[in-house]
C-alpha atoms as a PDB file:
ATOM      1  CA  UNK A   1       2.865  -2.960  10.626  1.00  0.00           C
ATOM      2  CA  UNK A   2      -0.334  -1.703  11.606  1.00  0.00           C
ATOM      3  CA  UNK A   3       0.503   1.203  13.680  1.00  0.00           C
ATOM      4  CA  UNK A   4       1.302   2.754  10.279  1.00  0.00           C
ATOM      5  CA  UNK A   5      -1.829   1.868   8.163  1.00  0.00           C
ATOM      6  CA  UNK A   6      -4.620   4.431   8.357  1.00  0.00           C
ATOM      7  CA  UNK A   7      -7.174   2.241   7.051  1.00  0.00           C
ATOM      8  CA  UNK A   8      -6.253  -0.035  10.682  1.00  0.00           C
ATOM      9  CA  UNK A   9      -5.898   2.929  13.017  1.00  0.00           C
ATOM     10  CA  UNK A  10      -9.813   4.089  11.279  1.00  0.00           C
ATOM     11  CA  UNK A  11     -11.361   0.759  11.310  1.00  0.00           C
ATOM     12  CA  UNK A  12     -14.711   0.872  12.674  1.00  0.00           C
ATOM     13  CA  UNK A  13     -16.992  -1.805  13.471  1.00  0.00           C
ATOM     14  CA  UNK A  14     -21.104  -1.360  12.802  1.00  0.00           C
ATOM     15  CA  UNK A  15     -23.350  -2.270  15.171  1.00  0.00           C
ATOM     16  CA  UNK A  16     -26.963  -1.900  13.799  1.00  0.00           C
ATOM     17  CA  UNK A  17     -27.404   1.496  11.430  1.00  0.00           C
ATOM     18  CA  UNK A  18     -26.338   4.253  13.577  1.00  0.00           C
ATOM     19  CA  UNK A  19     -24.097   2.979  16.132  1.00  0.00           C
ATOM     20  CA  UNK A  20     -20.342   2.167  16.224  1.00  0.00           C
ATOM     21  CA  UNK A  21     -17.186   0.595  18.172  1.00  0.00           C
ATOM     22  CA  UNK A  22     -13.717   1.341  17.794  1.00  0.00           C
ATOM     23  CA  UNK A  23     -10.588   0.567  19.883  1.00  0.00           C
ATOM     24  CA  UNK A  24      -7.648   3.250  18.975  1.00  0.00           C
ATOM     25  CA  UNK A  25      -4.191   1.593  19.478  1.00  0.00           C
ATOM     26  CA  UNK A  26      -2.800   2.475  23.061  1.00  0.00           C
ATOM     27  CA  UNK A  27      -1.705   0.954  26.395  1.00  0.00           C
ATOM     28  CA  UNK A  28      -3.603   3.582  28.678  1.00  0.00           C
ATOM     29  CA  UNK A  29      -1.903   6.645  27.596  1.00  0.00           C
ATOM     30  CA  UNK A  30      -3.057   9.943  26.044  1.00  0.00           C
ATOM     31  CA  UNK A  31      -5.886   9.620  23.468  1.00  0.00           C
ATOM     32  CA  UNK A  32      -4.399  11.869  20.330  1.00  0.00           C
ATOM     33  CA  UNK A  33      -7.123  14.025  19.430  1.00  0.00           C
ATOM     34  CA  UNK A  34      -6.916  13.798  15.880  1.00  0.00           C
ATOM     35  CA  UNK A  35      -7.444   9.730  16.385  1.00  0.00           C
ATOM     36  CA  UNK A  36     -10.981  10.279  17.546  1.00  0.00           C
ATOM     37  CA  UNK A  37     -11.879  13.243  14.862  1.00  0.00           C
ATOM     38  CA  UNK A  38     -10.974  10.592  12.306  1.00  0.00           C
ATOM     39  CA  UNK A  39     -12.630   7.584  13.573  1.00  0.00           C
ATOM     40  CA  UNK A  40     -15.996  10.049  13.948  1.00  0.00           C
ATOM     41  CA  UNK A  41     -15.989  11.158  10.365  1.00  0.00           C
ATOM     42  CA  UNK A  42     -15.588   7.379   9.830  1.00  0.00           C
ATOM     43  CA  UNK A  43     -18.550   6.566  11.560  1.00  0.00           C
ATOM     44  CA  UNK A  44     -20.571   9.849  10.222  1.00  0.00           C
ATOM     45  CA  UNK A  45     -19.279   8.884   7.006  1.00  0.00           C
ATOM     46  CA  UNK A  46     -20.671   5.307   6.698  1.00  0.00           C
ATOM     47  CA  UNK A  47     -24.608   6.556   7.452  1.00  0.00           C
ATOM     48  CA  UNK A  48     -24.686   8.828   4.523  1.00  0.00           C
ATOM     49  CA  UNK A  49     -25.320   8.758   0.741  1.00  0.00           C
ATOM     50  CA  UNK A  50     -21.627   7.604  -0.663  1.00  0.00           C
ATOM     51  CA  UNK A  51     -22.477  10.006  -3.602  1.00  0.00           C
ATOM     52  CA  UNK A  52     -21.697  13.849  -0.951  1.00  0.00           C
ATOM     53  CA  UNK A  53     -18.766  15.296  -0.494  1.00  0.00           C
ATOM     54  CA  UNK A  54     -17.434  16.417   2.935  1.00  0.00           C
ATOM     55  CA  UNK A  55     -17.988  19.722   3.804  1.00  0.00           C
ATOM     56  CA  UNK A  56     -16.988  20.143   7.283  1.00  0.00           C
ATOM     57  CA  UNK A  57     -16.858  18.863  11.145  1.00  0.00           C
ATOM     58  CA  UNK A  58     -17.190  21.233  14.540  1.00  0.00           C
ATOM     59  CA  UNK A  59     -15.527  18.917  17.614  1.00  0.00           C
ATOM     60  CA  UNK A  60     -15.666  19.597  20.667  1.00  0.00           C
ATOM     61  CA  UNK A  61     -13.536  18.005  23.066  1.00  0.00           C
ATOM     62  CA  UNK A  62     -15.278  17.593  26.279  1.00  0.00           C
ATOM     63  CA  UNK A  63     -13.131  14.514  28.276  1.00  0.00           C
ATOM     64  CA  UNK A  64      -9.474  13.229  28.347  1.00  0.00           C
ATOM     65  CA  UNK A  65      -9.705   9.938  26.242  1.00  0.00           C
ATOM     66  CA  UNK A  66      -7.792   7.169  26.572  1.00  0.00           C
ATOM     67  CA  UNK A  67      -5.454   5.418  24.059  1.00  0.00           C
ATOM     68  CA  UNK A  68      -6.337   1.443  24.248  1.00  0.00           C
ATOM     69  CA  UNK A  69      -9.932   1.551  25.438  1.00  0.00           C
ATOM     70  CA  UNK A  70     -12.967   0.234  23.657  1.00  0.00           C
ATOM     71  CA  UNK A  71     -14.908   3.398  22.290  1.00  0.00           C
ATOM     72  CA  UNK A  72     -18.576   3.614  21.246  1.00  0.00           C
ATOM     73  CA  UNK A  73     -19.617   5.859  18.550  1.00  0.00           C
ATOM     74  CA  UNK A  74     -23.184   6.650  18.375  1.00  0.00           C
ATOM     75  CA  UNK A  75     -24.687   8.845  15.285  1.00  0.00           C
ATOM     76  CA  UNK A  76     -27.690  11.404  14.878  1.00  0.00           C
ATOM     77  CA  UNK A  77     -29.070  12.035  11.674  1.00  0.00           C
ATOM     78  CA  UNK A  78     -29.733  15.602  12.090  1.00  0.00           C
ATOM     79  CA  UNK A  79     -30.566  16.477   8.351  1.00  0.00           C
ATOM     80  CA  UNK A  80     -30.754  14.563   5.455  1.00  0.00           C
ATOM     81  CA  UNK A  81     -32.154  16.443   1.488  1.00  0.00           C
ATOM     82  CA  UNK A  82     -30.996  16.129  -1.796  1.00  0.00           C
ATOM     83  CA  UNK A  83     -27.732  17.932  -1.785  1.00  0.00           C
ATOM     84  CA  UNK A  84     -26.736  17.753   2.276  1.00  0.00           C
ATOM     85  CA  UNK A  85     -27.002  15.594   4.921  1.00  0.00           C
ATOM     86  CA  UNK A  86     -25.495  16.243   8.549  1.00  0.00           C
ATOM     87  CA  UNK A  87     -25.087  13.986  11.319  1.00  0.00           C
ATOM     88  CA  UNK A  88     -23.974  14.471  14.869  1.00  0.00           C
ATOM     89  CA  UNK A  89     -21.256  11.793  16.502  1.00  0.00           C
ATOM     90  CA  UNK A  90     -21.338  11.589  20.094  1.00  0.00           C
ATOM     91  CA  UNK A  91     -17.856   9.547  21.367  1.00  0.00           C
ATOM     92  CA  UNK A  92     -18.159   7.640  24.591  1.00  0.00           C
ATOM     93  CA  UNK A  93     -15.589   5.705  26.356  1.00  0.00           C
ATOM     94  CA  UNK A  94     -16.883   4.321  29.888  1.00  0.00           C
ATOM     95  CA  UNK A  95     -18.740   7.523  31.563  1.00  0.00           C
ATOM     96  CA  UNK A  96     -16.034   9.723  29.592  1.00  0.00           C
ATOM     97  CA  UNK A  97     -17.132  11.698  26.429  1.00  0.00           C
ATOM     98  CA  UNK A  98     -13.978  12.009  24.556  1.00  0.00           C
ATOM     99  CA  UNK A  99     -16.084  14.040  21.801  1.00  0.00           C
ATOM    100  CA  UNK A 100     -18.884  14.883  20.557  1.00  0.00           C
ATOM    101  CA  UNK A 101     -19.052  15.634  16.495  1.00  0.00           C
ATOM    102  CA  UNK A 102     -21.159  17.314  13.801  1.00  0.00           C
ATOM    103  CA  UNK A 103     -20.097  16.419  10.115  1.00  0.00           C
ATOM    104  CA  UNK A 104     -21.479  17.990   6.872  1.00  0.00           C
ATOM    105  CA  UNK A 105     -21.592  16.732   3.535  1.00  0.00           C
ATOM    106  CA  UNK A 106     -23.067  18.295   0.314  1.00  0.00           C
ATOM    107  CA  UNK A 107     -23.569  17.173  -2.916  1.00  0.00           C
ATOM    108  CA  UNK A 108     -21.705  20.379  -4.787  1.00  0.00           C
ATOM    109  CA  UNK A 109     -23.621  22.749  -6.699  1.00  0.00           C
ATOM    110  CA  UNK A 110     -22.760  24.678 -10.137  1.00  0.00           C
ATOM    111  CA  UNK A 111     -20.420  27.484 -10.123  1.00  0.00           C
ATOM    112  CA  UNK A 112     -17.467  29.374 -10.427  1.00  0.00           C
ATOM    113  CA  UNK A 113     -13.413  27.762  -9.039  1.00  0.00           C
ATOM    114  CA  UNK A 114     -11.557  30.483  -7.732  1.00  0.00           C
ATOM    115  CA  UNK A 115      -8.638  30.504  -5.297  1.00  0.00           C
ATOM    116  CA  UNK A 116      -6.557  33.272  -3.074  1.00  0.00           C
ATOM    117  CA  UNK A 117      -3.503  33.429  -6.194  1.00  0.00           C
ATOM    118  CA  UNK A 118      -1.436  34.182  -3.264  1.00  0.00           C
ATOM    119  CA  UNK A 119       2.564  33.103  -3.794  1.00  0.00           C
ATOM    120  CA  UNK A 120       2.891  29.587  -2.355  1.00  0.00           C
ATOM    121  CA  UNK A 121       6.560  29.009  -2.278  1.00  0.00           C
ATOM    122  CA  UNK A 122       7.934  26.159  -0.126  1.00  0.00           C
ATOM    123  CA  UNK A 123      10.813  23.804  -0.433  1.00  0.00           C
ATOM    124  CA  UNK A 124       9.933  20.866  -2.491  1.00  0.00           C
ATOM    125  CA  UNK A 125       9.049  17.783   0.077  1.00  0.00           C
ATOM    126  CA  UNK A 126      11.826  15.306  -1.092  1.00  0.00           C
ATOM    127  CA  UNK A 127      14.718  17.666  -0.432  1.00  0.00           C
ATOM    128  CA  UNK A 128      13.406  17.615   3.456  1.00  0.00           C
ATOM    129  CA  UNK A 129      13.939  15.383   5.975  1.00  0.00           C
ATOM    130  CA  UNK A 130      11.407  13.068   7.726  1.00  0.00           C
ATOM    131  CA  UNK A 131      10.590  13.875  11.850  1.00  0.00           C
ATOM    132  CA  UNK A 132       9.753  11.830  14.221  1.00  0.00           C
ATOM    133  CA  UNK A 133       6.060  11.585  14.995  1.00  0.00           C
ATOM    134  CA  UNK A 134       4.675  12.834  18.290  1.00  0.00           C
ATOM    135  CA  UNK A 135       2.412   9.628  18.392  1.00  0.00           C
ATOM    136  CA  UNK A 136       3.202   7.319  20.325  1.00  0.00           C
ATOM    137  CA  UNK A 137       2.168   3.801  19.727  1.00  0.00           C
ATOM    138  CA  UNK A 138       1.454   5.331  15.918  1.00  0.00           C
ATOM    139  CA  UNK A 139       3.492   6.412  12.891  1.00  0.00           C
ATOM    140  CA  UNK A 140       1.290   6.531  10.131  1.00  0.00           C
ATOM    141  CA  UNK A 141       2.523   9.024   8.374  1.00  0.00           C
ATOM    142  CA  UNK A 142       5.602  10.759   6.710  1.00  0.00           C
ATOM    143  CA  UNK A 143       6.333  14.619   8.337  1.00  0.00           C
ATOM    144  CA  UNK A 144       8.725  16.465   6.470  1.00  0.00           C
ATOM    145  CA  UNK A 145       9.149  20.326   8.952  1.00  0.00           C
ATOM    146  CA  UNK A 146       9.695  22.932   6.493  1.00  0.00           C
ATOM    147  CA  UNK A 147      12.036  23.666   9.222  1.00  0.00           C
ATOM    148  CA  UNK A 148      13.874  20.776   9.830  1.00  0.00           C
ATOM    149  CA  UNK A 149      13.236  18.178  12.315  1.00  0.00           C
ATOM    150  CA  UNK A 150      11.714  19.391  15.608  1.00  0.00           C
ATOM    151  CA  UNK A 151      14.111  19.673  18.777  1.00  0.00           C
ATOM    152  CA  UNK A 152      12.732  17.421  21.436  1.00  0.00           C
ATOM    153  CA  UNK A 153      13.638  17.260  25.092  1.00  0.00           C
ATOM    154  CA  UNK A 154      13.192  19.749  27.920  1.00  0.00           C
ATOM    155  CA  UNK A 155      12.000  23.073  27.192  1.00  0.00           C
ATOM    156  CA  UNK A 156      10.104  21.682  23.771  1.00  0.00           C
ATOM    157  CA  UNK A 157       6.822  20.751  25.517  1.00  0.00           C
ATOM    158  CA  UNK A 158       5.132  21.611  22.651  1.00  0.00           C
ATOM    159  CA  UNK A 159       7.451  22.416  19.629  1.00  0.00           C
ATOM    160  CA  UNK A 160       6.793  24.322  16.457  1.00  0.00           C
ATOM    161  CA  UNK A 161       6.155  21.701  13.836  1.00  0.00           C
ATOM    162  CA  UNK A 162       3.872  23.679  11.394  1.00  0.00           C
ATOM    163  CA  UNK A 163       4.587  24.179   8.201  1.00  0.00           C
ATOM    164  CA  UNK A 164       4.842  20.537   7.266  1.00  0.00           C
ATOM    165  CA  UNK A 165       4.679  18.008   4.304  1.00  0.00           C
ATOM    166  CA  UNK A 166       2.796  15.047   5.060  1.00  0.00           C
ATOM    167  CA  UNK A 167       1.287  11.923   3.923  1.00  0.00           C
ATOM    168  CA  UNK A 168       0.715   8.504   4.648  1.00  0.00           C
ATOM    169  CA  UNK A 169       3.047   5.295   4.658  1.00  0.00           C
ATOM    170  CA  UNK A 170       0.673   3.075   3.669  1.00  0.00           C
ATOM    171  CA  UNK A 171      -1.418   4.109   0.929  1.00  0.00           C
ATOM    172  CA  UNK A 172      -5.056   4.757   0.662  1.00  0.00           C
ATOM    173  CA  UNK A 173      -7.382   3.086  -1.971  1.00  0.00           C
ATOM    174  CA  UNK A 174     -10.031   5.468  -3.931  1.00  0.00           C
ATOM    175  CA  UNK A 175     -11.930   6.332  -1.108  1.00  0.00           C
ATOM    176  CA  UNK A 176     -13.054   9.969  -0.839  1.00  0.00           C
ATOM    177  CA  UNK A 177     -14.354   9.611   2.589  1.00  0.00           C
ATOM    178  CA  UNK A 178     -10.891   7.851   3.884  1.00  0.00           C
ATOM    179  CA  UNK A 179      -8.828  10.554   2.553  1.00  0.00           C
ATOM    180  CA  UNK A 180     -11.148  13.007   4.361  1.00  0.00           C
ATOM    181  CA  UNK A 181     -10.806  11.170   7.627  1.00  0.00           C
ATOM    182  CA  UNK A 182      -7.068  10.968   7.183  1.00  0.00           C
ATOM    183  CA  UNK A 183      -6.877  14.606   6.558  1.00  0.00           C
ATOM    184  CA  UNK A 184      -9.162  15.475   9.481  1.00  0.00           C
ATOM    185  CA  UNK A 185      -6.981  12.866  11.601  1.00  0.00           C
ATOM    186  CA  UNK A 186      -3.381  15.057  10.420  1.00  0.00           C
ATOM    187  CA  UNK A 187      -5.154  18.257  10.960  1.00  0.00           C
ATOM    188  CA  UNK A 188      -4.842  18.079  14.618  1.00  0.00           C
ATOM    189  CA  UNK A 189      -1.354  17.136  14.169  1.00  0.00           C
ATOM    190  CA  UNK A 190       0.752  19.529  17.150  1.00  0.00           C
ATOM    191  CA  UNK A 191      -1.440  22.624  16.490  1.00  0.00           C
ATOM    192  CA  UNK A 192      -1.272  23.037  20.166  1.00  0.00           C
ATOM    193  CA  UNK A 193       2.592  24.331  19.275  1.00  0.00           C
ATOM    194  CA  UNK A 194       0.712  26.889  16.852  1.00  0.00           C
ATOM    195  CA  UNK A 195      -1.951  28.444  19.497  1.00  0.00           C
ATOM    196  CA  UNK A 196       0.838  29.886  22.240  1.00  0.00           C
ATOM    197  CA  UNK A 197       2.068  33.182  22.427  1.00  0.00           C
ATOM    198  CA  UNK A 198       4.876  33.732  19.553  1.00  0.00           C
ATOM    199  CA  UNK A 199       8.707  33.334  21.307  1.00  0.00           C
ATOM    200  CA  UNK A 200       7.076  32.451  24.905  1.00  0.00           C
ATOM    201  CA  UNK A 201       8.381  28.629  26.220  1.00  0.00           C
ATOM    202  CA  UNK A 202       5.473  26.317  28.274  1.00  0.00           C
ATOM    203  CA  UNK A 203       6.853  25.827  31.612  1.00  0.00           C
ATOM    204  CA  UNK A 204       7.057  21.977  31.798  1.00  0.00           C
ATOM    205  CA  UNK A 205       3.899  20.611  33.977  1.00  0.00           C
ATOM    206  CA  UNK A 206       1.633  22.687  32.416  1.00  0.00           C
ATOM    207  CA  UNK A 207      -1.622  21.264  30.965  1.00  0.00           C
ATOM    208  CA  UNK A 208      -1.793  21.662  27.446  1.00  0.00           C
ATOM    209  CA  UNK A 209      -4.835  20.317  25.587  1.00  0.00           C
ATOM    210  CA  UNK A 210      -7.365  20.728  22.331  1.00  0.00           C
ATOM    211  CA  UNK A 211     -10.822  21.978  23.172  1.00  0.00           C
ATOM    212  CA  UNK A 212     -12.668  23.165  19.934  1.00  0.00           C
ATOM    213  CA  UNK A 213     -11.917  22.071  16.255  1.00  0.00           C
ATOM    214  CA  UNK A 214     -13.662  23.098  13.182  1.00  0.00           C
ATOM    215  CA  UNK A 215     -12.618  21.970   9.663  1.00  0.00           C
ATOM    216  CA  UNK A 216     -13.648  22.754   6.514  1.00  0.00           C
ATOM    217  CA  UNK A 217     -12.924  20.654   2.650  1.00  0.00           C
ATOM    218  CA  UNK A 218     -13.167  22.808   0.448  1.00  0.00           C
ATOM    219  CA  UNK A 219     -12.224  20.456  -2.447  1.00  0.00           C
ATOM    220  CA  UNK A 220     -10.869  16.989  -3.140  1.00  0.00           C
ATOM    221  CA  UNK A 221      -8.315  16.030  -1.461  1.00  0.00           C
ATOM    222  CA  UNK A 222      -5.676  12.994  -2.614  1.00  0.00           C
ATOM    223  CA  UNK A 223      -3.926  12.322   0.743  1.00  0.00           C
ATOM    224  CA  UNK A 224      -1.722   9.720  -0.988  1.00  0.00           C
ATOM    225  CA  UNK A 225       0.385  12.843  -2.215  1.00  0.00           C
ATOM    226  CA  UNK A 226       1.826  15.143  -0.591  1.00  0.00           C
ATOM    227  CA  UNK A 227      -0.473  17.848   1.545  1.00  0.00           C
ATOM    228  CA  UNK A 228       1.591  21.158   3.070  1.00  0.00           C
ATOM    229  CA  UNK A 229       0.132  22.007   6.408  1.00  0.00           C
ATOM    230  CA  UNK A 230       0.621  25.990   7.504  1.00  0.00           C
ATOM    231  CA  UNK A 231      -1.284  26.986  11.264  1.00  0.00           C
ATOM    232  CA  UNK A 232      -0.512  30.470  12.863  1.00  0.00           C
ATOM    233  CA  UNK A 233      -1.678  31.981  16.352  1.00  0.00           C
ATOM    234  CA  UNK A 234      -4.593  34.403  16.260  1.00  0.00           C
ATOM    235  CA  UNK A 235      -5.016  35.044  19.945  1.00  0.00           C
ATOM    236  CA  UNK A 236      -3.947  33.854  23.174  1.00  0.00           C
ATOM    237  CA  UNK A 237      -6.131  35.092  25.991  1.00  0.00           C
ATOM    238  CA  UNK A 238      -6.678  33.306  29.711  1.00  0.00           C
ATOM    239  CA  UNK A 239      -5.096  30.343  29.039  1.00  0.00           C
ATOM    240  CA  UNK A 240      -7.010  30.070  25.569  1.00  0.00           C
ATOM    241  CA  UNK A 241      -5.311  30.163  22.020  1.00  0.00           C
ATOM    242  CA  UNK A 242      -7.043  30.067  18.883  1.00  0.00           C
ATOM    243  CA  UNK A 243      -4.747  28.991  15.474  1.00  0.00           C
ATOM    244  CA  UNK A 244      -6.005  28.806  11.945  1.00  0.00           C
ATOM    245  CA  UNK A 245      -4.671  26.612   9.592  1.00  0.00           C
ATOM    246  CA  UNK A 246      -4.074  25.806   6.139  1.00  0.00           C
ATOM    247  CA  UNK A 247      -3.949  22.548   4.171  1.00  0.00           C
ATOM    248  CA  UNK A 248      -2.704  22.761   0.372  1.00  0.00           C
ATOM    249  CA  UNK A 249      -1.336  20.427  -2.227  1.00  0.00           C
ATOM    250  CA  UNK A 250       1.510  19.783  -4.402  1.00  0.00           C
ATOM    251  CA  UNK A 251      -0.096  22.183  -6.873  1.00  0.00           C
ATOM    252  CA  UNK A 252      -0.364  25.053  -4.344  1.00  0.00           C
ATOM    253  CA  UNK A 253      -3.895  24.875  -4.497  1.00  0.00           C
ATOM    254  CA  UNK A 254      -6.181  25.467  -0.926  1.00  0.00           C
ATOM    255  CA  UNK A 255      -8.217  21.976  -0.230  1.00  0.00           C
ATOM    256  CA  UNK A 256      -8.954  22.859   3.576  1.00  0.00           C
ATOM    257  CA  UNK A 257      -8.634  24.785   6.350  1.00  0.00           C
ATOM    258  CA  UNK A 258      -9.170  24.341   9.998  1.00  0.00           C
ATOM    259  CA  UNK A 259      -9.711  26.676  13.299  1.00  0.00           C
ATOM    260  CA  UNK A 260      -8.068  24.997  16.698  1.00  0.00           C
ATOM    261  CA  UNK A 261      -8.846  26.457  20.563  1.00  0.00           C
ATOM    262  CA  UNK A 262      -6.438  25.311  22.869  1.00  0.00           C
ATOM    263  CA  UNK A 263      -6.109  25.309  26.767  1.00  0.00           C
ATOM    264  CA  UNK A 264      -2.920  25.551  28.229  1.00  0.00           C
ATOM    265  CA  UNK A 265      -2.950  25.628  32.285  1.00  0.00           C
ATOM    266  CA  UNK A 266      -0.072  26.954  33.461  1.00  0.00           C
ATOM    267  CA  UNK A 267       1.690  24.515  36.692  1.00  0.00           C
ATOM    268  CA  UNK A 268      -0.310  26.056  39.659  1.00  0.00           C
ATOM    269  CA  UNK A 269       2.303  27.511  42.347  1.00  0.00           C
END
């Protein structure tokens, strides 16, 4: 079905050089955040040389977007040389700005591989069970809580999911920049869950939502296997939390990491 083929749910449509449509599955609802961030590196991803890597993206998100509704992605070439090029996505929907985008990509240079050799010692992804997705019209992918499935219903407004295996249903052809916009699309997967205070419960009514995201690849990435997803609190301060996440693969080996601030506005009295 399509709600479960990336390659559907990042399709979009070129409208001269620089400028974009999209319409993410929906019926009205919430716009998933991680929807847009992949159809923008989509778009960013289709103006520059096919030879550069990704090297990162800085979102903000400015308005609430809406699942269902025609979207309009516009891009800014804001550097292009031999070895980067960065581009600027701005996301309209209406008079709405869901978000507004800067993506890197560099050619690589030459020079030493080296990796934290910290122990990476997780449960193996096939001896976990699947969870249900917190996506609704969409289940593109397979989430496997290091935890076990995640308890829904009242008092779970925004449950603990994190760390997770994870990777897609359908899989993705030899792509780099699809398995970049998948992995940018995952990694903003219920960090909102990650940036509260540690054993504190969201009163239900509150206002919970993603303002800032920054991501960074730091080398390929094969999302057709599986990728372990870690995010921890930093701070929570006036109704802002900050998490930092990593993404690894089956080898144990760091391929990203990503910095979330979240709002969560507690029901007024």
């Amino acid at each position: 079905m399509a709600e479960q083929d990336f390659l559907t749910l990042l399709d979009v449509t070129p409208h001269g050089e620089s400028a974009f449509t999209a319409t993410p599955i929906g019926d009205g609802g919430h716009l998933f955040g991680g929807h847009t961030l992949g159809l923008a590196l989509r778009a960013a991803s289709a103006t520059v040389n096919p030879e550069l890597w990704p090297q990162s993206i800085h979102a903000n998100f400015i308005d609430a977007g809406t699942a269902g509704a025609a979207m309009h992605l516009e891009v800014q070439s804001l550097r292009d040389s031999r070895a980067f090029a960065v581009r600027q996505v701005t996301v309209t929907q209406g008079g709405a700005t869901p978000l507004l985008l800067q993506a890197s990509f560099h050619s690589g240079e030459v020079g030493p591989d080296w990796h934290s050799e910290d122990a990476f010692d997780y449960p193996d992804p096939e001896s976990l069970k699947s969870d249900e997705t917190y996506l609704f019209n969409m289940d593109p992918m397979d989430v496997r809580p290091i935890n076990g499935p995640t308890e829904r219903g009242e008092g779970h407004m925004v449950p603990l999911v994190h760390p997770f295996w994870v990777r897609p249903r359908v899989q993705l052809p030899d792509d780099r920049m699809a398995h970049a916009s998948v992995l940018a699309f995952i990694s903003d997967y219920m960090v909102v869950g990650t940036a509260q205070a540690p054993l504190t419960k969201v009163p239900a009514g509150s206002r919970v939502v993603t303002m800032e995201h920054g991501l960074w690849f730091l080398r390929p990435v094969d999302a057709n296997d599986w990728l372990l997803f870690t995010a921890e609190p930093l701070s929570v301060y006036h109704g802002r939390g900050l998490s930092r996440g990593s993404v690894f693969n089956r080898q144990g080996l760091l391929v990203a990491t990503f910095v979330q601030e979240v709002l969560t506005r507690l029901p007024r009295a």
